[in-house]
Protein backbone atom coordinates (compact mmCIF):
# COMPACT_ATOMS: atom_id res chain seq x y z
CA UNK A 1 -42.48 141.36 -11.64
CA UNK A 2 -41.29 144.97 -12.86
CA UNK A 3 -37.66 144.54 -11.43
CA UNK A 4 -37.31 141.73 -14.24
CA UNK A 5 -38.03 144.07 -17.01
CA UNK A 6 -35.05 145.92 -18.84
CA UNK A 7 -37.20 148.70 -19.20
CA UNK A 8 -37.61 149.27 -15.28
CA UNK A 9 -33.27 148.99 -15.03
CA UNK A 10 -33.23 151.81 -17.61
CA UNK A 11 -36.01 154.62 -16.46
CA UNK A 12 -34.22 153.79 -13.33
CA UNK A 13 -30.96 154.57 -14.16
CA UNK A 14 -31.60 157.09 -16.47
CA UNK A 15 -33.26 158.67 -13.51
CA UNK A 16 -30.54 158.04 -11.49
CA UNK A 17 -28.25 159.78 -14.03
CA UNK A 18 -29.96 163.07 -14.38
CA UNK A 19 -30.13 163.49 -10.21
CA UNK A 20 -26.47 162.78 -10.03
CA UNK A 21 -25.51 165.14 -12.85
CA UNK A 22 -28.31 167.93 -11.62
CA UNK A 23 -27.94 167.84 -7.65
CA UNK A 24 -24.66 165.49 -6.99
CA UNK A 25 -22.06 166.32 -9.86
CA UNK A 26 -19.42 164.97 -7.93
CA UNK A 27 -20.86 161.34 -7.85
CA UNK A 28 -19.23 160.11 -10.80
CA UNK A 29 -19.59 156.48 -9.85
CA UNK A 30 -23.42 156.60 -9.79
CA UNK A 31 -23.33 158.13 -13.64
CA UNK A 32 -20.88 154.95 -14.49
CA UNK A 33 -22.93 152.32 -12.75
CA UNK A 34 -26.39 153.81 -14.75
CA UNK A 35 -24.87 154.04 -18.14
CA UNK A 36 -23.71 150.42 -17.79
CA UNK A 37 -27.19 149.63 -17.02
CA UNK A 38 -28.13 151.63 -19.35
CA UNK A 39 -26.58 149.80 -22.36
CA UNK A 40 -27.52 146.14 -20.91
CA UNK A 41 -30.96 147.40 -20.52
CA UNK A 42 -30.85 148.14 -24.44
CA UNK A 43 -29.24 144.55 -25.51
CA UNK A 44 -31.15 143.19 -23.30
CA UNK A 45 -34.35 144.72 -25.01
CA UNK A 46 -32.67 143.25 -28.06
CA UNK A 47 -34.73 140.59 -30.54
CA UNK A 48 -31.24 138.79 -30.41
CA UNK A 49 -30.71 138.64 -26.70
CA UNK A 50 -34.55 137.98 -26.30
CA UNK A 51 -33.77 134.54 -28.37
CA UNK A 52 -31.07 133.55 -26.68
CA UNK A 53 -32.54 133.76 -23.43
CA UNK A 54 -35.47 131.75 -24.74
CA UNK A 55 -33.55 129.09 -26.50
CA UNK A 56 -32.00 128.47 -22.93
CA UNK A 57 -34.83 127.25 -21.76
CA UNK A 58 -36.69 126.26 -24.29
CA UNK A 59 -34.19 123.28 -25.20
CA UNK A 60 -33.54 122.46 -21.41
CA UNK A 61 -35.54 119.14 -21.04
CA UNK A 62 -35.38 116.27 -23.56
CA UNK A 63 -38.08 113.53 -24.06
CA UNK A 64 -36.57 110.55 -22.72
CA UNK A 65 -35.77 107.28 -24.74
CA UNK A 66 -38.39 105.77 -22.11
CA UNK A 67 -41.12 108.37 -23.18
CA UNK A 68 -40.71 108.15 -26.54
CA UNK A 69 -40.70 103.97 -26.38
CA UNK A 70 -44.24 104.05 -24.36
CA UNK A 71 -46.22 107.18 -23.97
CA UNK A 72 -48.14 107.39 -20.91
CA UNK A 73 -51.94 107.04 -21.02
CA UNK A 74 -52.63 110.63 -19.23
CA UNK A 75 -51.47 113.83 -20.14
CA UNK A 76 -51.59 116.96 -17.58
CA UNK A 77 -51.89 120.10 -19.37
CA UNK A 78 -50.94 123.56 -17.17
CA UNK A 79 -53.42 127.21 -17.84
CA UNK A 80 -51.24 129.55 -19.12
CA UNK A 81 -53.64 132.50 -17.73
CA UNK A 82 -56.31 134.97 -18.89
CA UNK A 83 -56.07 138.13 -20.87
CA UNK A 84 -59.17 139.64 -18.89
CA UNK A 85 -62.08 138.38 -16.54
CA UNK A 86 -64.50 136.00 -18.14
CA UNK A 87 -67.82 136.50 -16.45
CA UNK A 88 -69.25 132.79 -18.20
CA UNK A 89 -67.23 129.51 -17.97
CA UNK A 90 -67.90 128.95 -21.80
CA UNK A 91 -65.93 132.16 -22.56
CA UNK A 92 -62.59 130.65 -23.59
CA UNK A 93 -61.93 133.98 -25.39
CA UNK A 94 -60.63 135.12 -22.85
CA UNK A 95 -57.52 132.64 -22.61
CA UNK A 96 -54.05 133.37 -23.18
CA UNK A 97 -52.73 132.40 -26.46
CA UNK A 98 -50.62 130.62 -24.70
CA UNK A 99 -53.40 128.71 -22.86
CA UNK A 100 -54.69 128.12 -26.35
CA UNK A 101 -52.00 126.56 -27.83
CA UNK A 102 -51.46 124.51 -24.70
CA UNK A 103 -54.86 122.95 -24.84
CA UNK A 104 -54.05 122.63 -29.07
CA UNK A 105 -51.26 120.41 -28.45
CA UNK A 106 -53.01 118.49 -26.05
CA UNK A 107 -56.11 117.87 -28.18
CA UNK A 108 -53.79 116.64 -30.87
CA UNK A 109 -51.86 114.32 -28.56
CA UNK A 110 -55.71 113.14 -27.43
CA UNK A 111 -56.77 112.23 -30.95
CA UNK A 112 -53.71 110.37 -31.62
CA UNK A 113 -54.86 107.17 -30.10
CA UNK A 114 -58.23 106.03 -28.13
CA UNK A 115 -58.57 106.09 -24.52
CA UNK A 116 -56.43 108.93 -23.63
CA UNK A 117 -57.17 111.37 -20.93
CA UNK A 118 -56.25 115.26 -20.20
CA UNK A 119 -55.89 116.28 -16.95
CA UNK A 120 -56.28 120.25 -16.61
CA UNK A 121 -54.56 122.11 -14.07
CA UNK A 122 -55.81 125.79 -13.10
CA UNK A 123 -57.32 127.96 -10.65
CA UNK A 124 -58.85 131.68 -10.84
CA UNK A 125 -56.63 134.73 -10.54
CA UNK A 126 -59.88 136.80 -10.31
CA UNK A 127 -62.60 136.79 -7.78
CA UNK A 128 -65.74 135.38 -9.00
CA UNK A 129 -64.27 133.89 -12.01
CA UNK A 130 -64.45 130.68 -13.25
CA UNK A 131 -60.86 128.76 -13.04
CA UNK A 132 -58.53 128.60 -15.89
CA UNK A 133 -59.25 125.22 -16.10
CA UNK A 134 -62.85 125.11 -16.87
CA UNK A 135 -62.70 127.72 -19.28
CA UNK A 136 -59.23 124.99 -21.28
CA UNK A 137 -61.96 122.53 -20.71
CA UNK A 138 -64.73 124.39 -22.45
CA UNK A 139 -61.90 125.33 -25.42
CA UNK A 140 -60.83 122.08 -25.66
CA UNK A 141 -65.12 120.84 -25.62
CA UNK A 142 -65.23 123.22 -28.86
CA UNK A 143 -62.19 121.45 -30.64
CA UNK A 144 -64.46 117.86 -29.90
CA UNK A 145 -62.64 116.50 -26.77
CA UNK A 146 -65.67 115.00 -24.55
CA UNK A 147 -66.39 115.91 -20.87
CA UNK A 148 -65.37 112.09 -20.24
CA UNK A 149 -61.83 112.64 -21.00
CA UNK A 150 -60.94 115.37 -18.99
CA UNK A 151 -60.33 115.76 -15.53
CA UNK A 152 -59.40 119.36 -13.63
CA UNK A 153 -57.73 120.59 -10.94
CA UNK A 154 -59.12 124.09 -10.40
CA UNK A 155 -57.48 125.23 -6.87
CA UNK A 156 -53.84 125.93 -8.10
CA UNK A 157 -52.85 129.19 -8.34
CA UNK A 158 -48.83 128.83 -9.49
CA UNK A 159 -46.98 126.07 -11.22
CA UNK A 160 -45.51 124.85 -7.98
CA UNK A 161 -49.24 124.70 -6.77
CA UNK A 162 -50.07 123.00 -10.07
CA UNK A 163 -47.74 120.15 -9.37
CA UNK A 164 -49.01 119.77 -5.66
CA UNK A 165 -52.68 119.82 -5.91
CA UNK A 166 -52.35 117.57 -9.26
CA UNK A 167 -50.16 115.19 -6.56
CA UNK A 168 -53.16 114.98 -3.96
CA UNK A 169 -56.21 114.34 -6.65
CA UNK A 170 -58.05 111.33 -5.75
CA UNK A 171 -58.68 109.08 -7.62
CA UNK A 172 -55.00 109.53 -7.69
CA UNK A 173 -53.01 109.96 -11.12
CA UNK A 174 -50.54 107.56 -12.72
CA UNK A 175 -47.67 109.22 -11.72
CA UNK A 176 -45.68 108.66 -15.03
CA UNK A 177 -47.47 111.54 -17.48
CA UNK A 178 -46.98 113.34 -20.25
CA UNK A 179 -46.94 116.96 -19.36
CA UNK A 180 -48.19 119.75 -21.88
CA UNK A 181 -47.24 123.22 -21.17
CA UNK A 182 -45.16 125.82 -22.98
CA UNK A 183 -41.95 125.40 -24.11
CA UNK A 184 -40.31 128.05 -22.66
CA UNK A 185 -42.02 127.24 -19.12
CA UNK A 186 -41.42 123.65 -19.27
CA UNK A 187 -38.04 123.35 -17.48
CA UNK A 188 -40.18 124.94 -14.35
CA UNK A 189 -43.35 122.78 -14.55
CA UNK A 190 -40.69 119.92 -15.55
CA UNK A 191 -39.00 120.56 -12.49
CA UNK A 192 -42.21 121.29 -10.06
CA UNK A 193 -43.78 117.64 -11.36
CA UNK A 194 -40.77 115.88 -10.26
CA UNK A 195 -40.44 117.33 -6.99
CA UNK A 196 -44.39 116.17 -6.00
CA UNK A 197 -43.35 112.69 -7.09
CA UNK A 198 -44.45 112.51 -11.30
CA UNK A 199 -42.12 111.08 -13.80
CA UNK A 200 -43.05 113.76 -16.88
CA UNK A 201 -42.85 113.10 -20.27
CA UNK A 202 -42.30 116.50 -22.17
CA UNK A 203 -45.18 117.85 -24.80
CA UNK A 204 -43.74 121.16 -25.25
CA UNK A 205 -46.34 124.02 -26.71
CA UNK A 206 -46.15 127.36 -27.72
CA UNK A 207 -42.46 127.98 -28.76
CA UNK A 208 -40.86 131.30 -29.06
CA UNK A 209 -37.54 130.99 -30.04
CA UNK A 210 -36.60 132.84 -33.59
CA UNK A 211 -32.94 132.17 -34.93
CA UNK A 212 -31.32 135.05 -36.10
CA UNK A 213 -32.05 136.63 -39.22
CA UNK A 214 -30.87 139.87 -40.47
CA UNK A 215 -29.43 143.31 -38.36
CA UNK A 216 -32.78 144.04 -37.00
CA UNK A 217 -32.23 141.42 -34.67
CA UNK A 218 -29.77 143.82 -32.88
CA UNK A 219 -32.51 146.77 -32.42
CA UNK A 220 -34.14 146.78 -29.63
CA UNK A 221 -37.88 146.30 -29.78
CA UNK A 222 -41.27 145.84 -28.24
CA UNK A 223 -41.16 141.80 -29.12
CA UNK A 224 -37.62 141.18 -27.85
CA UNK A 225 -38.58 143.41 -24.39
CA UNK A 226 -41.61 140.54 -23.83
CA UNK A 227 -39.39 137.92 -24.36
CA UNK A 228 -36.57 138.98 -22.18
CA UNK A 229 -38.97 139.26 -19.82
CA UNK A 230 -40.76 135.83 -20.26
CA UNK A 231 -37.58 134.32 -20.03
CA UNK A 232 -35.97 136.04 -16.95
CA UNK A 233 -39.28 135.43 -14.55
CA UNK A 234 -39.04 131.30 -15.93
CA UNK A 235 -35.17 131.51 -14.82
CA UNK A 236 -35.67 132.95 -11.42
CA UNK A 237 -39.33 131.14 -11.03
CA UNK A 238 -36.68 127.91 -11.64
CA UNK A 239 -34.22 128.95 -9.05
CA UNK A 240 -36.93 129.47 -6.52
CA UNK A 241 -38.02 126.43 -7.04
CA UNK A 242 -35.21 124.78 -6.53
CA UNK A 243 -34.95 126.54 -3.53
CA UNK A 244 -38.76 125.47 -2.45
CA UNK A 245 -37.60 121.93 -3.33
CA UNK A 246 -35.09 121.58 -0.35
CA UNK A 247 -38.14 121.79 2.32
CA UNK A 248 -40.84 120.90 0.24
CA UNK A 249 -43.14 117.82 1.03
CA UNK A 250 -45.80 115.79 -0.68
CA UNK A 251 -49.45 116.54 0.11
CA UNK A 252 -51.24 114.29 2.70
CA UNK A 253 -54.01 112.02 2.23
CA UNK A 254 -56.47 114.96 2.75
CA UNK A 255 -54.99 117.02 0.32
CA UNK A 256 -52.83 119.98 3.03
CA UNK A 257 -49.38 120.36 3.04
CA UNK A 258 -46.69 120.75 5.52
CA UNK A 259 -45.77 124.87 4.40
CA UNK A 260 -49.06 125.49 4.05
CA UNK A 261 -49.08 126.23 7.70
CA UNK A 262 -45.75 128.71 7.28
């Protein structure tokens, strides 16, 4: 979403500048208002602020003393998207290295004892393209996970769709899990599992944070712009959730839902 960006706030109010120093002089407020934004737009492009932002989310949920005690049996593991169209549904290439390092950490959690199963959640943003989910299936296939130990849910299209469709699979799933996903996303999908009725265990992937380390922490840059970013669309993706959550139902026995009809 481009009004989540720092760099939209400042092209806008550096537009907004000029045109009230070229055809209004007299609005002096409007030239206050956009350098303010101005300078937040910089920090906020900041490797420093970037962190921050992420280690605010990324330390929000805790493995329980009950999850660490007894693992669950299942673990559901969340696409984290595509980089481009993939035209075969062997062509993991085209995965997200955050995908990849999703369905990493939930091979390794696989191998750790016998029996285990993944569960992997992920439709198609792209017409005529296989879901995200096949192609984490055929990636994790590669790393020596067998067909027989994976499961997918391939309709979802957002993490709050995730949780849902994942809640009306039949068979039905345990609904205590361990739940693989990135770290900075998992306070959403933590949150989005709960509401459809899953106790979650944490397996956090893919983290981002970077402590501070010398001054060019405080220069804004390319890395720090992504991250702001990353983290401001998982804060307001959580608030809309929790917003979602005060209406939101569980799926029926034939797999609808009550908003589906809103």
């Amino acid at each position: 979403m481009w009004w989540l960006s720092p760099l939209s706030w400042l092209l806008i109010a550096l537009v907004a500048v000029v045109l009230s120093l070229w055809w209004y002089p007299r609005m002096r407020p409007v030239r206050v208002v956009g350098a303010l934004v101005i300078v937040v737009s910089f920090v906020a492009m900041t490797p420093w602020v970037a962190n921050l932002l992420v280690w605010s989310l990324e330390g929000r949920v805790a493995s329980s003393a009950d999850c660490r005690a007894r693992s669950p049996t299942v673990a559901v593991v969340l696409a984290g998207g595509v980089d481009r169209k993939a035209h075969d549904p062997q062509n993991f290439s085209v995965l997200t290295q955050a995908s990849r390092r999703r369905a990493e950490a939930a091979a390794r959690w696989w191998r750790e004892m016998p029996g285990r199963q993944l569960v992997l959640s992920g439709g198609s943003g792209w017409s005529a393209s296989p879901p995200e989910a096949q192609l984490m299936a055929a990636y994790l296939r590669a790393m020596g996970v067998p067909a027989d130990a994976m499961r997918l849910e391939t309709h979802s299209r957002t993490t709050w769709e995730n949780a849902r469709q994942l809640a009306a699979m039949r068979p039905a799933l345990p609904r205590r899990v361990v739940l693989v996903t990135s770290a900075l996303h998992m306070p959403r999908a933590h949150f989005s599992l709960r509401s459809a009725g899953f106790q979650a265990c944490p397996l956090p992937a893919d983290e981002r944070y970077v402590a501070y380390r010398h001054m060019g922490f405080l220069v804004p840059d390319s890395g720090g712009l992504a991250k702001t970013e990353a983290a401001l669309h998982e804060w307001v993706g959580l608030l809309a959730y929790r917003l979602y959550d005060r209406d939101a139902a569980l799926p029926a026995q034939d797999g609808t839902f009550p908003d589906q009809a809103r």
